[in-house]
Protein backbone atom coordinates (compact mmCIF):
# COMPACT_ATOMS: atom_id res chain seq x y z
CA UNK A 1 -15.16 -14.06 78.39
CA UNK A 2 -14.35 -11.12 80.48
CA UNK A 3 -16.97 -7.81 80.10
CA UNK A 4 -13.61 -5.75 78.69
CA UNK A 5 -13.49 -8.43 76.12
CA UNK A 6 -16.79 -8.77 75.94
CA UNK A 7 -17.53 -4.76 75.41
CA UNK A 8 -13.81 -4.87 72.59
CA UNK A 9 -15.45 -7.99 70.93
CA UNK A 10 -18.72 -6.17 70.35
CA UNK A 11 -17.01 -3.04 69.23
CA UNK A 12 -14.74 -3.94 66.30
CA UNK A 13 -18.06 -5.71 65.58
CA UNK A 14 -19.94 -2.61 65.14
CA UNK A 15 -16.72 -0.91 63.25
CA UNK A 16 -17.03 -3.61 60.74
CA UNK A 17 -20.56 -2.97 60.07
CA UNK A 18 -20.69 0.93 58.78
CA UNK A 19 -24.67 0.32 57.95
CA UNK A 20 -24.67 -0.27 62.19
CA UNK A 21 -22.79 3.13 62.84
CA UNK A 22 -26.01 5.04 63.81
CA UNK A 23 -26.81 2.28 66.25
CA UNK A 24 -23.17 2.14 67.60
CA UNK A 25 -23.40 6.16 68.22
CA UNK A 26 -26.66 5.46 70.08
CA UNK A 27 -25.24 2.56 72.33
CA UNK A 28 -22.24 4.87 73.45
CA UNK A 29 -24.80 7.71 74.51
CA UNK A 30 -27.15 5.37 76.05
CA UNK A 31 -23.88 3.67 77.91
CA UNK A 32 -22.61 7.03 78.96
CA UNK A 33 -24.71 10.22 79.39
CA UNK A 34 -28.34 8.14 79.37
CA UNK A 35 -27.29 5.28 81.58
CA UNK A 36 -30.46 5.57 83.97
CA UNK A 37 -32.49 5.91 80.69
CA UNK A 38 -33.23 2.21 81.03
CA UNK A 39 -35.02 2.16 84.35
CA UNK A 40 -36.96 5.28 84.20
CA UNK A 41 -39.57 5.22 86.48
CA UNK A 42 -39.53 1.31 86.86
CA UNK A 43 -40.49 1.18 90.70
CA UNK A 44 -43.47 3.43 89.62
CA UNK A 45 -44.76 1.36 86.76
CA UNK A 46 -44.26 -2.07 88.48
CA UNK A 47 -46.30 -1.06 90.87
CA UNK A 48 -48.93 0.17 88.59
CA UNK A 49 -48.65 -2.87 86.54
CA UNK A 50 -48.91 -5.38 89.73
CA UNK A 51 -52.24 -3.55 90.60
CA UNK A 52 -53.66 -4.43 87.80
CA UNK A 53 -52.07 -7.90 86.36
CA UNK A 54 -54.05 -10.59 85.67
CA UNK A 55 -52.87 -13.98 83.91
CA UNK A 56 -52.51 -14.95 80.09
CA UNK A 57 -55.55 -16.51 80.15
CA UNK A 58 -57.67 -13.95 82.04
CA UNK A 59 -56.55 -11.40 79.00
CA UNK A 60 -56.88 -13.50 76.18
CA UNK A 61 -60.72 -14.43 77.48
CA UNK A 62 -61.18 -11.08 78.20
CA UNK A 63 -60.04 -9.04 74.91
CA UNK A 64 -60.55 -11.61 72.64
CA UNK A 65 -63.13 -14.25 73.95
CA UNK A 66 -61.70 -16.70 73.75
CA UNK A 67 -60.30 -19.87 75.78
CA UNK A 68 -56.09 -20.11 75.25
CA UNK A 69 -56.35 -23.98 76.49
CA UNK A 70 -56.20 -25.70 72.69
CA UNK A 71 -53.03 -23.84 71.74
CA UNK A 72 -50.41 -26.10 73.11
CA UNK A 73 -52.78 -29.29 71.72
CA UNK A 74 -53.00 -28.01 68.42
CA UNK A 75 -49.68 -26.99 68.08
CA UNK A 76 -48.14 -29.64 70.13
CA UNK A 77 -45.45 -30.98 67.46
CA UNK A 78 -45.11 -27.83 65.92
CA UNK A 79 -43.56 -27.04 69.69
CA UNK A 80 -42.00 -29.95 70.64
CA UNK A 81 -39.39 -29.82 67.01
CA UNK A 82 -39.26 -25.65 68.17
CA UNK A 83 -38.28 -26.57 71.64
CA UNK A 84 -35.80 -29.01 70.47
CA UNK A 85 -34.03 -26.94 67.97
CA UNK A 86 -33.68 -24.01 70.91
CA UNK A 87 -32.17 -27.07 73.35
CA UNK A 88 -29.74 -27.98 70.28
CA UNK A 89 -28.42 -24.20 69.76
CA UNK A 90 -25.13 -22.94 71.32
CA UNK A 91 -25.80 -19.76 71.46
CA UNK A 92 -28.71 -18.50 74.45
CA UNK A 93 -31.00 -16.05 73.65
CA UNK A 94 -34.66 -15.08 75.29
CA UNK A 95 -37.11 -18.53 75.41
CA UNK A 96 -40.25 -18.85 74.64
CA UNK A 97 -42.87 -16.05 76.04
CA UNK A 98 -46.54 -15.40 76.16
CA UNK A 99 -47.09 -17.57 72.80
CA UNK A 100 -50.91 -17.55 73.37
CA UNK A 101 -51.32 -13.93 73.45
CA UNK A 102 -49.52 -13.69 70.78
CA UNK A 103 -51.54 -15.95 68.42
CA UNK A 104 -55.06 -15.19 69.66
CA UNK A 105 -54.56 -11.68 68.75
CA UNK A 106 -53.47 -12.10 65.33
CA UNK A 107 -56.38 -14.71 65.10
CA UNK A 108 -58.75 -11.90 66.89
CA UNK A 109 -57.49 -9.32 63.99
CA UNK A 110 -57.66 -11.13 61.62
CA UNK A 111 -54.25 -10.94 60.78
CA UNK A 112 -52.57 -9.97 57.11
CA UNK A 113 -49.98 -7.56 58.35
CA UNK A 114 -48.30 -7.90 61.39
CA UNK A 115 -44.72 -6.33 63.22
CA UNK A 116 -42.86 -7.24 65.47
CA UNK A 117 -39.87 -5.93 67.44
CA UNK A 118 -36.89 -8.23 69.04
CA UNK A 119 -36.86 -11.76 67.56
CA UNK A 120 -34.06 -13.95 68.95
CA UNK A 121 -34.83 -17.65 68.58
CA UNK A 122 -38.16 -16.90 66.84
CA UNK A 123 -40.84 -17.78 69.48
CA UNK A 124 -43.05 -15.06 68.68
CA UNK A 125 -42.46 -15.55 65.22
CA UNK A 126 -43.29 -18.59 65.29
CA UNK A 127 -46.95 -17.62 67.12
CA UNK A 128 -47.61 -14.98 65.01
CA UNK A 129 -46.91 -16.65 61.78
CA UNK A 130 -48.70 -19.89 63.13
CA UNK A 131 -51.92 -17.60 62.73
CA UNK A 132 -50.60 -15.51 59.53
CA UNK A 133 -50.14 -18.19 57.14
CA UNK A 134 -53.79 -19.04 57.30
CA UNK A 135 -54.66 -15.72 55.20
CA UNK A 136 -51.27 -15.79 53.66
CA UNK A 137 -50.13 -13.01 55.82
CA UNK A 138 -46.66 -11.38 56.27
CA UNK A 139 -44.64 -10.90 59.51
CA UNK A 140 -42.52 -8.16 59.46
CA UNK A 141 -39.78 -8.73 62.19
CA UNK A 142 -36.65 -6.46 63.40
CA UNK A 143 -33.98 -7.87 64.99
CA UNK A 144 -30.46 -6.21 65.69
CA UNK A 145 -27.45 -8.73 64.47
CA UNK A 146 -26.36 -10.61 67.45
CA UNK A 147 -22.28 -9.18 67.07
CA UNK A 148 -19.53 -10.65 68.23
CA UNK A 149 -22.18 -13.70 69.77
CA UNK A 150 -21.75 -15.36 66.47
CA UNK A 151 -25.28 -15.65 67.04
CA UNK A 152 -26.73 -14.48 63.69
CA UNK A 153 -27.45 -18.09 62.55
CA UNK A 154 -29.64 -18.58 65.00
CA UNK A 155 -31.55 -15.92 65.24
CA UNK A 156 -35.28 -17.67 64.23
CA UNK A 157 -34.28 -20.75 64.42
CA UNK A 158 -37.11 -22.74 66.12
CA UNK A 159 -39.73 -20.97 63.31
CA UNK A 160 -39.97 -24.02 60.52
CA UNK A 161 -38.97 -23.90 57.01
CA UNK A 162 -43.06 -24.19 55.53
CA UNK A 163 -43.44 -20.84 57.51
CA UNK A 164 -40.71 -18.64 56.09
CA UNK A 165 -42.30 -17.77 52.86
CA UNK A 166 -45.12 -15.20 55.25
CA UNK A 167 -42.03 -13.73 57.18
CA UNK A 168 -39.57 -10.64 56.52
CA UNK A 169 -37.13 -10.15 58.71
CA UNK A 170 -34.44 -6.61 58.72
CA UNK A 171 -31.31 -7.15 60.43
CA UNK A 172 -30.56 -3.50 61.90
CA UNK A 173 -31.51 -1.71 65.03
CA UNK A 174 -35.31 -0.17 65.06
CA UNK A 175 -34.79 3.19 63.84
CA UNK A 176 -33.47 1.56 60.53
CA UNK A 177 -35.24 -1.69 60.31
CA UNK A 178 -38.84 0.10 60.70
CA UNK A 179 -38.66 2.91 58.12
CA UNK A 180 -37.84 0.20 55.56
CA UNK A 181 -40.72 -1.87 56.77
CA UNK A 182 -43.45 0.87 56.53
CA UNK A 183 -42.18 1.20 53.22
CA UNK A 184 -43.21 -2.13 52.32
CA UNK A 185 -46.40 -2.36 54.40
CA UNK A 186 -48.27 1.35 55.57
CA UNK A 187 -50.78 0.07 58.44
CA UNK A 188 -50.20 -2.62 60.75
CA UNK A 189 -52.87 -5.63 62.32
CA UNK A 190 -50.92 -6.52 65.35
CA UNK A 191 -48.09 -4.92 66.94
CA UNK A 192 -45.55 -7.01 68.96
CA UNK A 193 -42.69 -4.98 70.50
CA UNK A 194 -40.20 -6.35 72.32
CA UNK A 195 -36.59 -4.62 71.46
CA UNK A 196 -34.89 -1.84 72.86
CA UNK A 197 -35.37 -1.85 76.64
CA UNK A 198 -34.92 1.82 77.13
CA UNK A 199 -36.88 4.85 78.38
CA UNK A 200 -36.39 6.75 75.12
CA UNK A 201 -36.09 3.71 72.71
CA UNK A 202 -39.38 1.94 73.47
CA UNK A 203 -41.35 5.63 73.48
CA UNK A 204 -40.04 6.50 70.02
CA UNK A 205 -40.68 2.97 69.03
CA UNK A 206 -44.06 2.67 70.28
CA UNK A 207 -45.39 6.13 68.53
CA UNK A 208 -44.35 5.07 65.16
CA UNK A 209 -46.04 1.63 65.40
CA UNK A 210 -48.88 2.84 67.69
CA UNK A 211 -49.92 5.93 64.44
CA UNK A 212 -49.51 2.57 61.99
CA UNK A 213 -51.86 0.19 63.96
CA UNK A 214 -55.40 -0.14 62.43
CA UNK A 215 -58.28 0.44 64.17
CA UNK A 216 -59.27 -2.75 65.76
CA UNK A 217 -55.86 -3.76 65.58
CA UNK A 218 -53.99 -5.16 68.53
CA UNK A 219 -50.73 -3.93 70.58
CA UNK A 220 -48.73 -5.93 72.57
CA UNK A 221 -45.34 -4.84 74.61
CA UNK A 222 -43.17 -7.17 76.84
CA UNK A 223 -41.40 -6.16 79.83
CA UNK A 224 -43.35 -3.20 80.51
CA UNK A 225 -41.46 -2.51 83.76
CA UNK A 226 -38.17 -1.87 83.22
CA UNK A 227 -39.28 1.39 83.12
CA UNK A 228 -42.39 3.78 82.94
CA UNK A 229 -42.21 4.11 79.19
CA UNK A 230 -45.34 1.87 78.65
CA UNK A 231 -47.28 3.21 81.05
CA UNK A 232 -46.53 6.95 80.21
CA UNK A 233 -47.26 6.33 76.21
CA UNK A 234 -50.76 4.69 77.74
CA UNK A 235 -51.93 7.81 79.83
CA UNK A 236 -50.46 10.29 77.42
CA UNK A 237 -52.80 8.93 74.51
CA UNK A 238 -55.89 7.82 76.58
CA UNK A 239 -55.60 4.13 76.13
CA UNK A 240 -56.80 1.51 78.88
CA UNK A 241 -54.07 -1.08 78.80
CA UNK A 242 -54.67 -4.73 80.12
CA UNK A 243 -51.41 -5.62 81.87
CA UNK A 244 -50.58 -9.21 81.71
CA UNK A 245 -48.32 -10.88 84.59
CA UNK A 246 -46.50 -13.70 82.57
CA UNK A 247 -43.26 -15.99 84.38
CA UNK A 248 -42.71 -13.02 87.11
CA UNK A 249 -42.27 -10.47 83.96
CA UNK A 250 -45.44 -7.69 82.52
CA UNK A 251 -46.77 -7.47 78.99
CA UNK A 252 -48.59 -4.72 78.59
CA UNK A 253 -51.72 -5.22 75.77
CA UNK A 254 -54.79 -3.37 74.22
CA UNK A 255 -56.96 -2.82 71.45
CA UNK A 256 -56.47 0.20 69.54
């Protein structure tokens, strides 16, 4: 498919979707008048973030205290039929990413209530609610439709049907999936974002989860350097981040 097509497809998508209209007015201003929104200050956070990387399991040791090394043994089934399922969908979304840090924080908080951000084939989902449905905890996951992809089908696919009961998931863009979701839960035990890759979308996105995070709770944000919105939401609030250097990509990650 050509990117005219492409870009047509996706727009009679949105016009058929009048509860997606506030998104669609955001994409044409982010397309038009914001396009260098999305890499706002990336060469200066990429090289803040590469001075201070260290790997998965240097973070997870370090915040939590605790070794990352059982995960794939304990959970090696669970993975295998997850990795399967993503090798038997048509449609390709984002793989699997830093699965351990995911899980050892909701373990480390003590998860009930978590959020999350961006789900796609449900590989953090699957993480997070591997920990959750020990204390019969709830994900709470946003996840724009996948239009004119005919993608929606897929989207969490590798998470497993005995898991679904401790997960919500909202089917609209962030600014309308996460006002319904603090509805429904007020304060927050782990924070997962990984959505909206731009300047102004992750910095709105991170205050409202950041003020709904318990304290003790634990944030995590991928791709931190596609632009300098991480790093500026760190320094403006005072928080010392651990930056995680995961498959060539940073996650950003601290206790609150």
């Amino acid at each position: 498919m050509s990117e005219v097509s492409r870009v047509l497809k996706t727009f009679i998508a949105y016009l058929k979707r009048p509860d997606l209209y506030p998104e669609l007015g955001r994409k044409i201003v982010k397309n038009t008048v914001n396009r260098g929104n999305a890499f706002k200050g990336k060469e200066k956070t990429n090289s803040w973030a590469a001075s201070r990387a260290v790997s998965q399991k240097e973070a997870v040791l370090k915040l939590f205290g605790t070794d990352i090394d059982s995960f794939r043994n304990i959970y090696s089934d669970i993975l295998a039929e997850a990795e399967r399922r993503q090798n038997e969908c048509p449609i390709k979304m984002g793989g699997a990413g830093a699965l351990e840090l995911i899980y050892y924080s909701c373990e480390f908080a003590n998860a009930k209530n978590a959020v999350e951000t961006g789900v796609a084939y449900g590989w953090s989902s699957l993480a997070a609610l591997l920990s959750l449905e020990k204390r019969n905890g709830t994900l709470y996951s946003s996840d724009m439709p996948y239009l004119a992809q005919d993608g929606d089908q897929y989207v969490g696919y590798v998470v497993p049907e005995n898991l679904k009961p401790n997960w919500k998931l909202f089917r609209f863009a962030d600014k309308e999936s996460l006002p319904k979701i603090f509805v429904e839960s007020p304060s927050f035990d782990v924070v997962h974002y990984d959505s909206d890759k731009s300047y102004n979308g992750r910095f709105w996105a991170y205050g409202e989860l950041y003020k709904r995070l318990r304290k003790g709770g634990v944030f995590i944000s991928d791709d931190i350097g596609d632009n300098s919105a991480y790093q500026d939401f760190c320094e403006k609030n005072a928080i010392e981040t651990t930056v995680v250097e995961y498959e060539g990509k940073y996650i950003g990650v601290f206790i609150k």
